[in-house]
C-alpha atoms as a PDB file:
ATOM      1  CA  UNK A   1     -24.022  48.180  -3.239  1.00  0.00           C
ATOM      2  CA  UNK A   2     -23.772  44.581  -4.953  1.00  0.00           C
ATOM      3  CA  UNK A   3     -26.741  42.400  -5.285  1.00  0.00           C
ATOM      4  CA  UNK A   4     -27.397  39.383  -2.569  1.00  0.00           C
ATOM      5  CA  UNK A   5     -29.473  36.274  -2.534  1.00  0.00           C
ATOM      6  CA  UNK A   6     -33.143  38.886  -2.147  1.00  0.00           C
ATOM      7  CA  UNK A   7     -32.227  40.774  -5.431  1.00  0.00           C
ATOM      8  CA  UNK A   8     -34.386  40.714  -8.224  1.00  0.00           C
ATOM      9  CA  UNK A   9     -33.444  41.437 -11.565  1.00  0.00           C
ATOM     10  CA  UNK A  10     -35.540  43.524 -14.760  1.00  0.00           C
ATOM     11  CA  UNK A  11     -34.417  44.287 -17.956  1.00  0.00           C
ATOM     12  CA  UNK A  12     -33.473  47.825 -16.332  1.00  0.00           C
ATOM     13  CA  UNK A  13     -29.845  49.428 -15.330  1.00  0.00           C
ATOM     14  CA  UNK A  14     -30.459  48.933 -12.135  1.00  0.00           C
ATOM     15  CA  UNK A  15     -31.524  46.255  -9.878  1.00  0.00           C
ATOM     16  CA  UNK A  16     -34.235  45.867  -7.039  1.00  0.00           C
ATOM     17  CA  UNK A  17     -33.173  44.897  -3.667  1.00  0.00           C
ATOM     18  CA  UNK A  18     -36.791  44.764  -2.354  1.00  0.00           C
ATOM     19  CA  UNK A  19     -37.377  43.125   0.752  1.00  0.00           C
ATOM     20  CA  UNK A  20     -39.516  40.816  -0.148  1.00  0.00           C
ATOM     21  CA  UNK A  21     -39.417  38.774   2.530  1.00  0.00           C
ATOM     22  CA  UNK A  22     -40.100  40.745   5.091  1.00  0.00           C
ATOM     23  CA  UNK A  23     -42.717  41.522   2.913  1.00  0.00           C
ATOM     24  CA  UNK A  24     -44.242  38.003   3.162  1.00  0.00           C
ATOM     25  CA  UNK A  25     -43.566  37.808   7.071  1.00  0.00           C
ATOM     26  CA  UNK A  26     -45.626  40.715   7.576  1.00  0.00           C
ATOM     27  CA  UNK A  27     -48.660  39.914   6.069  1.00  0.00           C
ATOM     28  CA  UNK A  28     -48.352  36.111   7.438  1.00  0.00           C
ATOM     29  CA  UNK A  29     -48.332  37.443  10.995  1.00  0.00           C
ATOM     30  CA  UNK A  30     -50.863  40.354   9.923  1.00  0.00           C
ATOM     31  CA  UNK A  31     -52.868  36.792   9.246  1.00  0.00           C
ATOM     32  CA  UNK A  32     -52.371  34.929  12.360  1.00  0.00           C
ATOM     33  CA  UNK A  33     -50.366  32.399  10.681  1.00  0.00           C
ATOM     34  CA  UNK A  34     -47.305  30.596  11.633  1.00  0.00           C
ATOM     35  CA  UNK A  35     -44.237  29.692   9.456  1.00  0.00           C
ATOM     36  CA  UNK A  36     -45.222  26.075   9.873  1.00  0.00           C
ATOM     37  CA  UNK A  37     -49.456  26.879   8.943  1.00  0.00           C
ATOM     38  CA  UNK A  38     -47.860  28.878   5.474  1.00  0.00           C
ATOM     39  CA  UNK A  39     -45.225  26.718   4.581  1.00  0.00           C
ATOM     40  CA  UNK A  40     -47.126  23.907   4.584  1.00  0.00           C
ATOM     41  CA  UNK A  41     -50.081  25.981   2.485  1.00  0.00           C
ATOM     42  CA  UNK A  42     -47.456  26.181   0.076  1.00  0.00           C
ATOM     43  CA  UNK A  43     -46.126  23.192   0.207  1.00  0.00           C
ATOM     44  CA  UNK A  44     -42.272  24.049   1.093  1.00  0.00           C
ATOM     45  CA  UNK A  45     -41.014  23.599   4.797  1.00  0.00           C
ATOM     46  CA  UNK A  46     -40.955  26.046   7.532  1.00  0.00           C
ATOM     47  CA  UNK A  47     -37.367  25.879   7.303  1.00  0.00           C
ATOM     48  CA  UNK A  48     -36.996  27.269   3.479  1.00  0.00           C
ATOM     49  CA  UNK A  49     -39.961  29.925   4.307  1.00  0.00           C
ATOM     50  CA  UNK A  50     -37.472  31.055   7.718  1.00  0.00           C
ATOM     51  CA  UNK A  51     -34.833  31.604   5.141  1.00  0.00           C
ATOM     52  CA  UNK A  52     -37.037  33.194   2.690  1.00  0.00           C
ATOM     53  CA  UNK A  53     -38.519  35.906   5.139  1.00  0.00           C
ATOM     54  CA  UNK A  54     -34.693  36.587   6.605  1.00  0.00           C
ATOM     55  CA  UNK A  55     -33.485  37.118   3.224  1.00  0.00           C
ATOM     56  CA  UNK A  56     -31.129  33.942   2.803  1.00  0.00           C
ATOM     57  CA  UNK A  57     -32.896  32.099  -0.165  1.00  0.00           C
ATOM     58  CA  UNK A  58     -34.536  33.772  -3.465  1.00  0.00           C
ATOM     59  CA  UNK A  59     -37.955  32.113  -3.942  1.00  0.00           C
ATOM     60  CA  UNK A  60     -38.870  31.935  -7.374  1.00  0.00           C
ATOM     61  CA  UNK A  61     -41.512  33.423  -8.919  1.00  0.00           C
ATOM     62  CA  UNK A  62     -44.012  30.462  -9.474  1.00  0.00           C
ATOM     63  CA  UNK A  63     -43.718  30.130  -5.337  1.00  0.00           C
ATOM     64  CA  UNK A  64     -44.055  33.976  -4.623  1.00  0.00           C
ATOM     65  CA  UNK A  65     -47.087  33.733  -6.708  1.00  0.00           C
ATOM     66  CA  UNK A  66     -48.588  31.211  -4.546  1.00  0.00           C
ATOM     67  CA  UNK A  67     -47.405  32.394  -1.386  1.00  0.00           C
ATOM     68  CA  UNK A  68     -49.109  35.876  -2.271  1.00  0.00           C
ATOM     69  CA  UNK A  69     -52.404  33.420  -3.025  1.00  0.00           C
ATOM     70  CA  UNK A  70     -52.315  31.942   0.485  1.00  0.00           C
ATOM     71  CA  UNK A  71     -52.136  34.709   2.178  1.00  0.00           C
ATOM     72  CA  UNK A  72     -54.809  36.403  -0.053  1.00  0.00           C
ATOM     73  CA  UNK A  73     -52.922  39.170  -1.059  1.00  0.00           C
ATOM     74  CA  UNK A  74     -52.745  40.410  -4.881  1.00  0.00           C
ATOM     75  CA  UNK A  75     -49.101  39.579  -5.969  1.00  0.00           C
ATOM     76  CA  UNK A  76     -48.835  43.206  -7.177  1.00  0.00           C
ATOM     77  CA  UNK A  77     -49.324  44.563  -3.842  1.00  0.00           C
ATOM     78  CA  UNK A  78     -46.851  42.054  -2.290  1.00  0.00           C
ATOM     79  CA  UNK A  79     -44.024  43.022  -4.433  1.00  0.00           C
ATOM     80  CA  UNK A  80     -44.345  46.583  -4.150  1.00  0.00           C
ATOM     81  CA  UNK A  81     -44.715  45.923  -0.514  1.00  0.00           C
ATOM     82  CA  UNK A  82     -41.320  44.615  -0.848  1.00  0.00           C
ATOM     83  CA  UNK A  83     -39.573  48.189  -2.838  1.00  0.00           C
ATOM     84  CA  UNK A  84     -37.264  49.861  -0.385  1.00  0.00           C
ATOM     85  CA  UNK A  85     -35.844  53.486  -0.979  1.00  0.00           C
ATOM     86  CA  UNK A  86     -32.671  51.669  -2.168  1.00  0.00           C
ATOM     87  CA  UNK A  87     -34.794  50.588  -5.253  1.00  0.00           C
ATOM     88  CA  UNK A  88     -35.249  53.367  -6.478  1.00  0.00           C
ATOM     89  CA  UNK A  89     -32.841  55.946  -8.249  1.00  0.00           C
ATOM     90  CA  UNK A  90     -31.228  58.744  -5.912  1.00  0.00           C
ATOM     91  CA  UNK A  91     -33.556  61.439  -7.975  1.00  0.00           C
ATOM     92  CA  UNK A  92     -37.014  59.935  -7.127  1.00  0.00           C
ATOM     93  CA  UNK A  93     -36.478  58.910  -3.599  1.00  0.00           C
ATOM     94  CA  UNK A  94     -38.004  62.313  -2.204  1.00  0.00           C
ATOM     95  CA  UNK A  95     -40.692  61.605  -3.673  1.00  0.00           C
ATOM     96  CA  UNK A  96     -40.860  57.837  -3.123  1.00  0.00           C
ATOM     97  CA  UNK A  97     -40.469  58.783   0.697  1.00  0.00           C
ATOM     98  CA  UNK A  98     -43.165  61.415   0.623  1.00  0.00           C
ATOM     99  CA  UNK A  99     -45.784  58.832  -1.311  1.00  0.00           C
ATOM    100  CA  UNK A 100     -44.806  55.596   0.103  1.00  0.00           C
ATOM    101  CA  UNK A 101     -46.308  55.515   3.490  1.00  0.00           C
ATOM    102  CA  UNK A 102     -49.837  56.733   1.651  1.00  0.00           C
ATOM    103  CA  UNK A 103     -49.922  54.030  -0.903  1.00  0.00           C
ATOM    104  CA  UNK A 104     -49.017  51.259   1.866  1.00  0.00           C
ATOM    105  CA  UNK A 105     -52.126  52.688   4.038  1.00  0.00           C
ATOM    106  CA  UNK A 106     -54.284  52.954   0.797  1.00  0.00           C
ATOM    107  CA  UNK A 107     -53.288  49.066  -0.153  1.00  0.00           C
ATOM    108  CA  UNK A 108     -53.664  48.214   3.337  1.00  0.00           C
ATOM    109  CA  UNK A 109     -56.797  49.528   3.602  1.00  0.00           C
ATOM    110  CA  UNK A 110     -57.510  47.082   0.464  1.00  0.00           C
ATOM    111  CA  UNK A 111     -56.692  44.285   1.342  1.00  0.00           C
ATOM    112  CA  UNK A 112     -57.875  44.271   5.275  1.00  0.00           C
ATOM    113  CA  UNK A 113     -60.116  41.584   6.530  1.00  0.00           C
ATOM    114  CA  UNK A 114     -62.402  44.497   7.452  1.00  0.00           C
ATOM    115  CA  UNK A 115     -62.284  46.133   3.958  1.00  0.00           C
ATOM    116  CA  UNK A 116     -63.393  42.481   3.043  1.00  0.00           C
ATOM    117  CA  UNK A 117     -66.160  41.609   5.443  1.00  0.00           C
ATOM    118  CA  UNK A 118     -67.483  45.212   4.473  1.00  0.00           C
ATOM    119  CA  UNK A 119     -67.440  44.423   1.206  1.00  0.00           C
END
């Protein structure tokens, strides 16, 4: 596999594919928002935030960190939102597949508009 436009790279042998953003798209619909409401929160256009949810266009950090803002979601929990099983090496991904859907409930369960209001 080669990177594309969504990679992300670390100072480690490998690289991340993540999936960023469909990542973002989730938790703007999850929000009741339309592509026009957050692009213009962030101050891009709907157009660039289309191509950043379908994977055509790398945002750069300084505008991830603000889209994760907008949408009130802690930029850690965005990105690791993001990790697919193809970012991570062939030896952990039993495990990755066996913990993943807990975490996501778990940081769900954080970041709700209930766990919020009950807070």
């Amino acid at each position: 596999m080669h990177p594309t436009s969504s990679t992300i790279f670390i100072n480690t042998p490998f690289y991340f594919v993540m999936n960023l953003g469909s990542s973002i798209k989730a938790f703007r619909k999850e929000r009741k928002l339309s592509q026009s409401d957050l692009a213009g929160m962030c101050g891009i256009t709907s157009t660039y935030l289309s191509l950043v949810e379908n994977g055509k266009k790398e945002p750069t950090i300084a505008l991830i960190k603000i889209i994760a803002e907008k949408l009130e979601v802690p930029l850690p929990i965005l990105i690791f939102s993001a990790i697919t099983d193809e970012d991570i090496p062939i030896e952990k991904k039993e495990l990755f597949e066996l913990v993943k859907p807990s975490i996501d409930s778990i940081l769900q369960k954080l970041i709700s508009e209930d766990a919020v209001s009950e807070g």
